[in-house]
N, C-alpha and C. Protein backbone atom coordinates (compact mmCIF):
# COMPACT_ATOMS: atom_id res chain seq x y z
N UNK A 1 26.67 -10.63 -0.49
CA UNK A 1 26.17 -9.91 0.65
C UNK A 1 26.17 -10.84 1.85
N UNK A 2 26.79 -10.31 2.78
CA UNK A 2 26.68 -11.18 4.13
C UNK A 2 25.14 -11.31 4.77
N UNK A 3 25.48 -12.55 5.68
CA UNK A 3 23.89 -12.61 5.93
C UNK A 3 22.97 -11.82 7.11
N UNK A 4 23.72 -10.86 8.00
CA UNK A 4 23.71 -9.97 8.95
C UNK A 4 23.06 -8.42 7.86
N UNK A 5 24.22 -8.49 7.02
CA UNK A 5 23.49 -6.82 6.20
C UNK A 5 22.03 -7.14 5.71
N UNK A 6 22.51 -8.58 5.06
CA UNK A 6 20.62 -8.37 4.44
C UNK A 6 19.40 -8.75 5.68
N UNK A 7 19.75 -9.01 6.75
CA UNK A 7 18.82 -9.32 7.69
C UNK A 7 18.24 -7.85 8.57
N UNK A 8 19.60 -7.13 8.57
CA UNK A 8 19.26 -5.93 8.78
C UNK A 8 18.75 -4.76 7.65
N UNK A 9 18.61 -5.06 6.35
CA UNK A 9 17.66 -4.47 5.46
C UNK A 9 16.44 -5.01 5.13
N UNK A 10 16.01 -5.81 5.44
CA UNK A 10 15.35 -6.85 5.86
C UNK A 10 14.13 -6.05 6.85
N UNK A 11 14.78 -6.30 8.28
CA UNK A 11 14.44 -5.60 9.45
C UNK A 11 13.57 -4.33 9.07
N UNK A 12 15.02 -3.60 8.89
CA UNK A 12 14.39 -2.04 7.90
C UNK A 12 13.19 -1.66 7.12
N UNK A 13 13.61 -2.98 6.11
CA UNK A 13 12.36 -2.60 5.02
C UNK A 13 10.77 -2.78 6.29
N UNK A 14 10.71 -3.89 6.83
CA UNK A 14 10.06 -4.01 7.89
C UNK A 14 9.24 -3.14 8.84
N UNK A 15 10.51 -2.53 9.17
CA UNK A 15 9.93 -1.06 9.94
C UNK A 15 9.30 -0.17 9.45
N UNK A 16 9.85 0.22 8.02
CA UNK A 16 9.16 1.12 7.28
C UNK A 16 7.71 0.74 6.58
N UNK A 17 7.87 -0.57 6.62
CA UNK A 17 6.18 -0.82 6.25
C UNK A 17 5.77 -0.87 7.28
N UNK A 18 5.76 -1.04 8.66
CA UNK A 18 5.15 -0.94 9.79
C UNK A 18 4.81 0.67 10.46
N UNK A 19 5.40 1.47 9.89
CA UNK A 19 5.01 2.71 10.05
C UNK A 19 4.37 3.57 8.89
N UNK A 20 4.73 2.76 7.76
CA UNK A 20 3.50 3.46 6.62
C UNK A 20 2.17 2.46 7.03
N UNK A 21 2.22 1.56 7.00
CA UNK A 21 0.69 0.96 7.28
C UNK A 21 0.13 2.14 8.65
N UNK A 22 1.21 1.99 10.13
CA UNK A 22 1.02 2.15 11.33
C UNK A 22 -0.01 3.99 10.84
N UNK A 23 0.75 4.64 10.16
CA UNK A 23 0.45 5.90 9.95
C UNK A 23 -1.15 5.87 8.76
N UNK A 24 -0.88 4.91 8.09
CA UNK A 24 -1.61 4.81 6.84
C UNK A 24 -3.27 4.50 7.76
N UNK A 25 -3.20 3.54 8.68
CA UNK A 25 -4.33 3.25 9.32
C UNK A 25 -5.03 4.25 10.28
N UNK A 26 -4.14 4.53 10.84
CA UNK A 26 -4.43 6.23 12.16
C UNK A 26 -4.62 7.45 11.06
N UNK A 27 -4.28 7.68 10.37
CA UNK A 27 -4.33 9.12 9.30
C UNK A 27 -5.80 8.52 8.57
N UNK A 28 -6.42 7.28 8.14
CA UNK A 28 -7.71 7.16 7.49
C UNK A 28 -8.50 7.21 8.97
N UNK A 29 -8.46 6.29 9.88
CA UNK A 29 -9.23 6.40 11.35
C UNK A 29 -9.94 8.11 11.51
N UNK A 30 -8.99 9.00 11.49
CA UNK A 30 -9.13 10.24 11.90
C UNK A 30 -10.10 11.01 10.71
N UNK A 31 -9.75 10.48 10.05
CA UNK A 31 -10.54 11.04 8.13
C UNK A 31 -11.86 11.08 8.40
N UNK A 32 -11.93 9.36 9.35
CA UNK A 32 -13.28 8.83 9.09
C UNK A 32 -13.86 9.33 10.44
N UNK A 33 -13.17 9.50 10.97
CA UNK A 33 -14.00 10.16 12.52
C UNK A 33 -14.24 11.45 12.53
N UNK A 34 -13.78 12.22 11.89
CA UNK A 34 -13.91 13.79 11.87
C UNK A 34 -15.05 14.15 10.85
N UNK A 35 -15.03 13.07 9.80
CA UNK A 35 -15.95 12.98 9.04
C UNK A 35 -17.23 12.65 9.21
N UNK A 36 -17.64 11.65 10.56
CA UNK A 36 -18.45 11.32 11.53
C UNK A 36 -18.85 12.37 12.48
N UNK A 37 -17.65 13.16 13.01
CA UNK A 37 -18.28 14.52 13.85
C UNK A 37 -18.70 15.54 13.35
N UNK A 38 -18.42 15.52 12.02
CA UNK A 38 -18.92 17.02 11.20
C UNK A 38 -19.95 16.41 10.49
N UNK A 39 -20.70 15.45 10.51
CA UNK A 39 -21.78 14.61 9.72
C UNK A 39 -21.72 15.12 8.43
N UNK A 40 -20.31 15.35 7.86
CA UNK A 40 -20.39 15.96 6.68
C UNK A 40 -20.70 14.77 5.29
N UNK A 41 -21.10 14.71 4.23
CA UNK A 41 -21.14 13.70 3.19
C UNK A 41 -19.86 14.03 1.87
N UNK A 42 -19.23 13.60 2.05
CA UNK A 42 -18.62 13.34 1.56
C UNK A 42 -18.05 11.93 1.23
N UNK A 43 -18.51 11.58 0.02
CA UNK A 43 -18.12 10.15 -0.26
C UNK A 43 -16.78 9.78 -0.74
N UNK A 44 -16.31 10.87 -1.65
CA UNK A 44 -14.95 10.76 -2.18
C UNK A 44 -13.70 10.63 -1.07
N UNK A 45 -13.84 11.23 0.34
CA UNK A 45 -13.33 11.47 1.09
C UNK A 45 -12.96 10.23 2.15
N UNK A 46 -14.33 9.75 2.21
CA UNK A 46 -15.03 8.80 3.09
C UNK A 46 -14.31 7.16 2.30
N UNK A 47 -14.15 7.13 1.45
CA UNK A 47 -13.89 6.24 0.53
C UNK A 47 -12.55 5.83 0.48
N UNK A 48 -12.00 6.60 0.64
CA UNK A 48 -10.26 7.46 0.27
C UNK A 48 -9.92 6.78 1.66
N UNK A 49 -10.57 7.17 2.86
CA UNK A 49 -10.30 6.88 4.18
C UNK A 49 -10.52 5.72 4.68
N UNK A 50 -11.55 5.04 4.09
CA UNK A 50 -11.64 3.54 4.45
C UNK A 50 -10.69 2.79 3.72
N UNK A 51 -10.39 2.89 2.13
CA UNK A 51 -8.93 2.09 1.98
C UNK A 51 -7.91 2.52 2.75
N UNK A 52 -7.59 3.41 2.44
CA UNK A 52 -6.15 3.60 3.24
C UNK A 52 -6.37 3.18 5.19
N UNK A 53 -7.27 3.11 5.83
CA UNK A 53 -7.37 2.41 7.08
C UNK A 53 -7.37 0.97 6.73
N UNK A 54 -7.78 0.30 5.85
CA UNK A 54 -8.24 -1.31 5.35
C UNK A 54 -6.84 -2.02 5.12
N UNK A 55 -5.77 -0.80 4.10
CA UNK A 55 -5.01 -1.15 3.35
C UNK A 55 -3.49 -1.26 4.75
N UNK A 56 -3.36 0.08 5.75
CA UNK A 56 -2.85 0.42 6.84
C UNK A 56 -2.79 -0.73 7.49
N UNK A 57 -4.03 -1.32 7.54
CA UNK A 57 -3.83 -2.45 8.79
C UNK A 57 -3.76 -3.75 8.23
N UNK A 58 -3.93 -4.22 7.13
CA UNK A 58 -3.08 -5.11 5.95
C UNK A 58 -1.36 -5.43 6.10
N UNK A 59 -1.16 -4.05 6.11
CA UNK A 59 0.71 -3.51 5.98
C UNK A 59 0.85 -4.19 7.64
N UNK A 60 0.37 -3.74 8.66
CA UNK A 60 0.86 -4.10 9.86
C UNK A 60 0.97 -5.74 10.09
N UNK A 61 -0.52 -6.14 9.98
CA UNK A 61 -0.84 -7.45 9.96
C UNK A 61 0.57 -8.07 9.18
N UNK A 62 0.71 -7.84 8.35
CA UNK A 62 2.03 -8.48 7.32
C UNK A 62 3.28 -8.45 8.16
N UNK A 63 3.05 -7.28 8.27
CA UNK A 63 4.82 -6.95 9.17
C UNK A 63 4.87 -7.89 10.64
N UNK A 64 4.11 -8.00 11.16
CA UNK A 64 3.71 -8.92 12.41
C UNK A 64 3.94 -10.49 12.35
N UNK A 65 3.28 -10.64 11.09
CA UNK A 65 3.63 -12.26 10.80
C UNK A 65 4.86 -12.32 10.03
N UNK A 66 5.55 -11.21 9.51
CA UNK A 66 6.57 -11.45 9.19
C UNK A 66 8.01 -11.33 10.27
N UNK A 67 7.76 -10.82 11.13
CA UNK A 67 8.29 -10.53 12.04
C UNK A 67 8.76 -11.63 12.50
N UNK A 68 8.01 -12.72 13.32
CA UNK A 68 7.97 -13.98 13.69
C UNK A 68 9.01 -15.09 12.70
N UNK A 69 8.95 -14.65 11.39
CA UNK A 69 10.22 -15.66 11.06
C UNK A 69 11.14 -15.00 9.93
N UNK A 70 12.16 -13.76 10.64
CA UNK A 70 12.96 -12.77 10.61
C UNK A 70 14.11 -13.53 10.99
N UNK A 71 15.20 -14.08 10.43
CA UNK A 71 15.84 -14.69 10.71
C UNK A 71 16.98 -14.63 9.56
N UNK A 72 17.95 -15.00 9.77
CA UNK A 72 19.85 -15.04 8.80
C UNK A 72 19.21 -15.61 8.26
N UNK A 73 19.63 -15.52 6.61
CA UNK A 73 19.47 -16.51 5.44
C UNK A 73 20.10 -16.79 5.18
N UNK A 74 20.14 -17.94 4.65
CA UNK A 74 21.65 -18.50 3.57
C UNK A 74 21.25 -18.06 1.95
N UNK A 75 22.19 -18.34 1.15
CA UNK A 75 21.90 -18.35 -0.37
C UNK A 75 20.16 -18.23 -0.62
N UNK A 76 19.84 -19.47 -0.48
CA UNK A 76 18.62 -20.26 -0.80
C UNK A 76 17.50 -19.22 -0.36
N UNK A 77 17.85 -18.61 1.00
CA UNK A 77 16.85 -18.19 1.32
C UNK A 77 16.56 -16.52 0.85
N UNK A 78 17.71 -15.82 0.50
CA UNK A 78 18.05 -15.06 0.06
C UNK A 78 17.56 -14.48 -1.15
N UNK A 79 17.98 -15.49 -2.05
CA UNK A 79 17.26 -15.91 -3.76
C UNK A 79 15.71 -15.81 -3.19
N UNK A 80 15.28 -16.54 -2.45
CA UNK A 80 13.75 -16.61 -2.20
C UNK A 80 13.53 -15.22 -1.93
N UNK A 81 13.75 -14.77 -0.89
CA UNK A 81 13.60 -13.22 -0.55
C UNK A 81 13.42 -12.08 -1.55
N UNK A 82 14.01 -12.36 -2.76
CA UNK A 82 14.46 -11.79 -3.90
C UNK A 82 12.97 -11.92 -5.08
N UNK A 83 13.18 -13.16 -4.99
CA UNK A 83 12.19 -13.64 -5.88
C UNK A 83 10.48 -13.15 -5.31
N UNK A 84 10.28 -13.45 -3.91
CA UNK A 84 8.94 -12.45 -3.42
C UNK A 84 8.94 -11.42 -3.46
N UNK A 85 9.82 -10.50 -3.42
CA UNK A 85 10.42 -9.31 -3.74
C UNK A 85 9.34 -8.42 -4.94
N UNK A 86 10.26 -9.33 -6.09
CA UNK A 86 9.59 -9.20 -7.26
C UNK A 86 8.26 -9.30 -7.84
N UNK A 87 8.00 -10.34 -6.87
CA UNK A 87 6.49 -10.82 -6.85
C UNK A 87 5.23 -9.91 -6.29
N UNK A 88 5.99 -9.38 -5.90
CA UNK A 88 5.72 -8.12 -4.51
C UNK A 88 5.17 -6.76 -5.58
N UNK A 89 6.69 -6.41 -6.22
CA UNK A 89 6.53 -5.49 -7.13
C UNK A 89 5.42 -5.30 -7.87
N UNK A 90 5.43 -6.69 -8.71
CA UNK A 90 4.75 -6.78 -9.88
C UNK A 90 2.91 -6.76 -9.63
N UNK A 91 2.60 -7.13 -7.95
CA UNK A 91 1.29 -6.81 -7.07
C UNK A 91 1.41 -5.26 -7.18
N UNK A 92 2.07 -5.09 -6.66
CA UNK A 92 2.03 -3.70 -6.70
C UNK A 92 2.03 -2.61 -7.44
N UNK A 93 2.57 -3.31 -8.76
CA UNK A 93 2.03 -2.34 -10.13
C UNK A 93 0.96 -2.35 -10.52
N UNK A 94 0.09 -3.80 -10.56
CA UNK A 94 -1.21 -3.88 -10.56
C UNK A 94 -2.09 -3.49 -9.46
N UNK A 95 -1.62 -3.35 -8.41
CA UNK A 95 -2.56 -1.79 -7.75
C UNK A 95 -2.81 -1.02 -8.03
N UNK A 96 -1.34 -0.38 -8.41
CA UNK A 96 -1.49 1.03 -8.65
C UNK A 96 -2.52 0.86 -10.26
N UNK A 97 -2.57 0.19 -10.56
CA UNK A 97 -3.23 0.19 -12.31
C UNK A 97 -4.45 -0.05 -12.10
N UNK A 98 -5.08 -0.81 -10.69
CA UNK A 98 -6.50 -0.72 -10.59
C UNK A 98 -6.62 -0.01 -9.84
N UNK A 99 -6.35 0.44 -8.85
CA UNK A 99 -6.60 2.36 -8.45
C UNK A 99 -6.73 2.85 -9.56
N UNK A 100 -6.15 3.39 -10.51
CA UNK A 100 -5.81 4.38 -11.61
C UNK A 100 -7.11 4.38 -12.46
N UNK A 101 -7.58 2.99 -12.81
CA UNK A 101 -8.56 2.05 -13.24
C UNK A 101 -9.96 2.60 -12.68
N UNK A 102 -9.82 2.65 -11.93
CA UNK A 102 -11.25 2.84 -10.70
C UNK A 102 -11.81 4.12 -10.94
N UNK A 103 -10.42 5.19 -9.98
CA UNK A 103 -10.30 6.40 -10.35
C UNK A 103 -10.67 7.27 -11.60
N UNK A 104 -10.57 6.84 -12.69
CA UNK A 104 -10.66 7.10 -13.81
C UNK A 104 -11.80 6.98 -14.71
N UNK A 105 -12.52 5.21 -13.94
CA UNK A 105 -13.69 4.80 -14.47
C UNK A 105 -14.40 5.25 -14.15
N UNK A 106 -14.33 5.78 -12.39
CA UNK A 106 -15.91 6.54 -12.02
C UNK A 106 -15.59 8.21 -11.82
N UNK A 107 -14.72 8.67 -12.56
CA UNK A 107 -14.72 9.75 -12.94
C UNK A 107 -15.23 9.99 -14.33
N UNK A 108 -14.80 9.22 -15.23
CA UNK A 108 -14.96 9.18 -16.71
C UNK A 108 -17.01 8.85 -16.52
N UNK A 109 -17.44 8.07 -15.78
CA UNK A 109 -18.95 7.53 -16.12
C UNK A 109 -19.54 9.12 -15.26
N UNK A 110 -19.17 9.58 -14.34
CA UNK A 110 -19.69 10.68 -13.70
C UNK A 110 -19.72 11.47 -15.10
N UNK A 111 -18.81 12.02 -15.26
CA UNK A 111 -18.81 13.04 -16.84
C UNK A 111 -20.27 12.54 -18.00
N UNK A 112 -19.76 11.51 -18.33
CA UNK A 112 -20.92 10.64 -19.21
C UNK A 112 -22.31 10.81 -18.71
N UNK A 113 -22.36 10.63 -17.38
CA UNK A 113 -24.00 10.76 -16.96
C UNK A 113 -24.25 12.02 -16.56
N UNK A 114 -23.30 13.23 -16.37
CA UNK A 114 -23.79 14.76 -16.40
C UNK A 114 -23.56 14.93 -14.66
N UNK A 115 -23.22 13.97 -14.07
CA UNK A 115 -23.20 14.21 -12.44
C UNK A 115 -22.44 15.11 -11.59
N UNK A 116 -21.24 15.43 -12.71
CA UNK A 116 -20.05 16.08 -12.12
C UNK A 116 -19.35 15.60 -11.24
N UNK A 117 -19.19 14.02 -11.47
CA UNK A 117 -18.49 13.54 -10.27
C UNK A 117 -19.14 13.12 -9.18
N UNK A 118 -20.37 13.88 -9.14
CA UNK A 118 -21.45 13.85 -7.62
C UNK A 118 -21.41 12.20 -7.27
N UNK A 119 -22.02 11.53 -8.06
CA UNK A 119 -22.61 10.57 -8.17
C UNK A 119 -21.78 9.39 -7.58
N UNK A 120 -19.83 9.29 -8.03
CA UNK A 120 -19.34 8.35 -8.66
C UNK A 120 -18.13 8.59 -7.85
N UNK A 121 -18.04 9.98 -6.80
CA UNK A 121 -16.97 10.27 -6.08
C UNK A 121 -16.48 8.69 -5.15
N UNK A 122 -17.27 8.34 -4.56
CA UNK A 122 -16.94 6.97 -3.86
C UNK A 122 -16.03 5.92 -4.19
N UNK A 123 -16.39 6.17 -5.79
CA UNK A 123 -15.48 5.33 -6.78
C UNK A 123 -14.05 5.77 -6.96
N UNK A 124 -13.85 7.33 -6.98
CA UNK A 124 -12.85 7.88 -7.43
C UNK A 124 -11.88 7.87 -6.38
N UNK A 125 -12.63 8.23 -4.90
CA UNK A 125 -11.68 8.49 -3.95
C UNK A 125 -11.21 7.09 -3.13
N UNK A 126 -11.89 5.59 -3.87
CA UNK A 126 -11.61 4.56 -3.93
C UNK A 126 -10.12 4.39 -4.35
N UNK A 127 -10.40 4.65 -5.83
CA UNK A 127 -9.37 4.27 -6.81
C UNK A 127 -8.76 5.31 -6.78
N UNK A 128 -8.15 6.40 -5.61
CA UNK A 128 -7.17 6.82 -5.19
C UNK A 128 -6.12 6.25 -4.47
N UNK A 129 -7.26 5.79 -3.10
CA UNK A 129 -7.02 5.23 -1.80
C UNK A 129 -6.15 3.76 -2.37
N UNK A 130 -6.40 3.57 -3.45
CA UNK A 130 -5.71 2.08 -3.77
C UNK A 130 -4.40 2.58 -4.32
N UNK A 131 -4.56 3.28 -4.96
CA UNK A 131 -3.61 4.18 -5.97
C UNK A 131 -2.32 4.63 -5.36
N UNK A 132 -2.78 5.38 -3.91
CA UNK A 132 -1.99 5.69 -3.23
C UNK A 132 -1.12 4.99 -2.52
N UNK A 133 -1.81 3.79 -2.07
CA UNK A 133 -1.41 2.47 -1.33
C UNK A 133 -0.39 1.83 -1.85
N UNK A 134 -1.03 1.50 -3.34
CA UNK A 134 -0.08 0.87 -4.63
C UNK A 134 1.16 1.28 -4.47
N UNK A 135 1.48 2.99 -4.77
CA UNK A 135 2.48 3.26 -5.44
C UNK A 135 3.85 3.63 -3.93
N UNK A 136 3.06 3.50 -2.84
CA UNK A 136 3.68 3.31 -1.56
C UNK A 136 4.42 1.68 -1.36
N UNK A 137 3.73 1.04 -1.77
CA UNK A 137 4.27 -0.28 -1.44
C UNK A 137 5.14 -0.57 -2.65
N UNK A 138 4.68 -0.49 -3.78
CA UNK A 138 5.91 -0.84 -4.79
C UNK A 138 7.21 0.76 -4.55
N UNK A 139 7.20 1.30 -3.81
CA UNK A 139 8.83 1.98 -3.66
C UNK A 139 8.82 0.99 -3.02
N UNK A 140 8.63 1.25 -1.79
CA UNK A 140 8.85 0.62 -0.13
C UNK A 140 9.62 -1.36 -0.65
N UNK A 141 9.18 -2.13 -1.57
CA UNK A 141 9.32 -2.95 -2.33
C UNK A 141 11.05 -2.59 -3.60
N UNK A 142 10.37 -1.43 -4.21
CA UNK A 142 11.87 -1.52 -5.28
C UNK A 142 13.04 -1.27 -4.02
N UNK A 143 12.18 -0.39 -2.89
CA UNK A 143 14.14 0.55 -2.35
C UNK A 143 14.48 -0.92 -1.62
N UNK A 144 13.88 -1.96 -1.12
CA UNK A 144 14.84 -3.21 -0.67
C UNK A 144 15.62 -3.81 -1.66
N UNK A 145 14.72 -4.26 -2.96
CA UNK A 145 15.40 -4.71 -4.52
C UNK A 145 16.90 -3.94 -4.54
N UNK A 146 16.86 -2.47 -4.50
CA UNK A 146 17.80 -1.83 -4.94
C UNK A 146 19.03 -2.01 -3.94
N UNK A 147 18.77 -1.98 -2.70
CA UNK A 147 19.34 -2.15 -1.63
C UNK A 147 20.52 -3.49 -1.44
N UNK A 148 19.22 -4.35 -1.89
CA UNK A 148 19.95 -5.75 -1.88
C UNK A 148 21.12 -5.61 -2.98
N UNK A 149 20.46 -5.55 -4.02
CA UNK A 149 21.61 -5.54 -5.43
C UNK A 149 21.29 -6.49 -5.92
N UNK A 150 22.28 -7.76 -6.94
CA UNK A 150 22.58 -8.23 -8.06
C UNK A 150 23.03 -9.43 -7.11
N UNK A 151 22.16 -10.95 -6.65
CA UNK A 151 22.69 -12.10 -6.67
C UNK A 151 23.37 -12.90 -6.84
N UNK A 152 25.03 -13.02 -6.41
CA UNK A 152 25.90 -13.18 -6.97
C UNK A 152 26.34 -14.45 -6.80
């Protein structure tokens, strides 16, 4: 692969995490403000909206400092690119597995203590909000992997 294509998938992948965070942070903001004007309680909701704003402006922050040293690679740097890549992934499966984790745990203890969820929603719409995050960043992560190809 020349070093122009992968700088410009690169770029790409870039953008697209800069507009899922960019969106991910403004779409929880609004969750949590509407949720503030309707003084409604909802914790599952409320919960859901603060990761995905926490997680949103994480993604940007990243893309920003990554931005700054966006530059042609050679081999070396390439392989490296590759290798965080992966590293990337494998974060990102373990998101999605402690979202899932979360989700599950304070749904499963709500049931157990008779709450119907009442109790433990905070937890659940937690270990969504991560869940969701997770399984956004490991595509956003495989479609560069796939993109790039096979290190030759």
């Amino acid at each position: 692969m020349w070093a122009d294509t992968l700088f410009t998938l690169e770029r790409g992948h870039l953008l697209r995490l800069a507009i899922w965070g960019g969106t991910s942070a403004v779409v929880g903001s609004v969750l949590l403000i509407a949720l503030r004007f309707r003084a409604a309680r909802a914790p599952l909701l409320r919960h859901f909206a603060m990761q995905t704003v926490a997680w949103g402006a994480v993604d940007v922050a990243l893309v920003l400092w990554s931005q700054r040293t966006l530059s042609m690679r050679d081999f070396a740097g390439a392989q490296h690119l590759i290798n965080m890549l992966w590293l990337n992934t494998g974060l990102d499966a373990g998101y999605v597995g402690v979202g899932a984790t979360l989700a599950l745990t304070a749904w499963r203890w709500s049931a157990r203590v008779g709450d119907n969820g009442v109790g433990n929603s905070g937890g659940i719409g937690a270990g969504v909000g991560v869940l969701v995050q997770g399984t956004a960043l490991l595509l956003l992560d495989l479609r560069l992997i796939l993109l790039i190809g096979p290190m030759q």
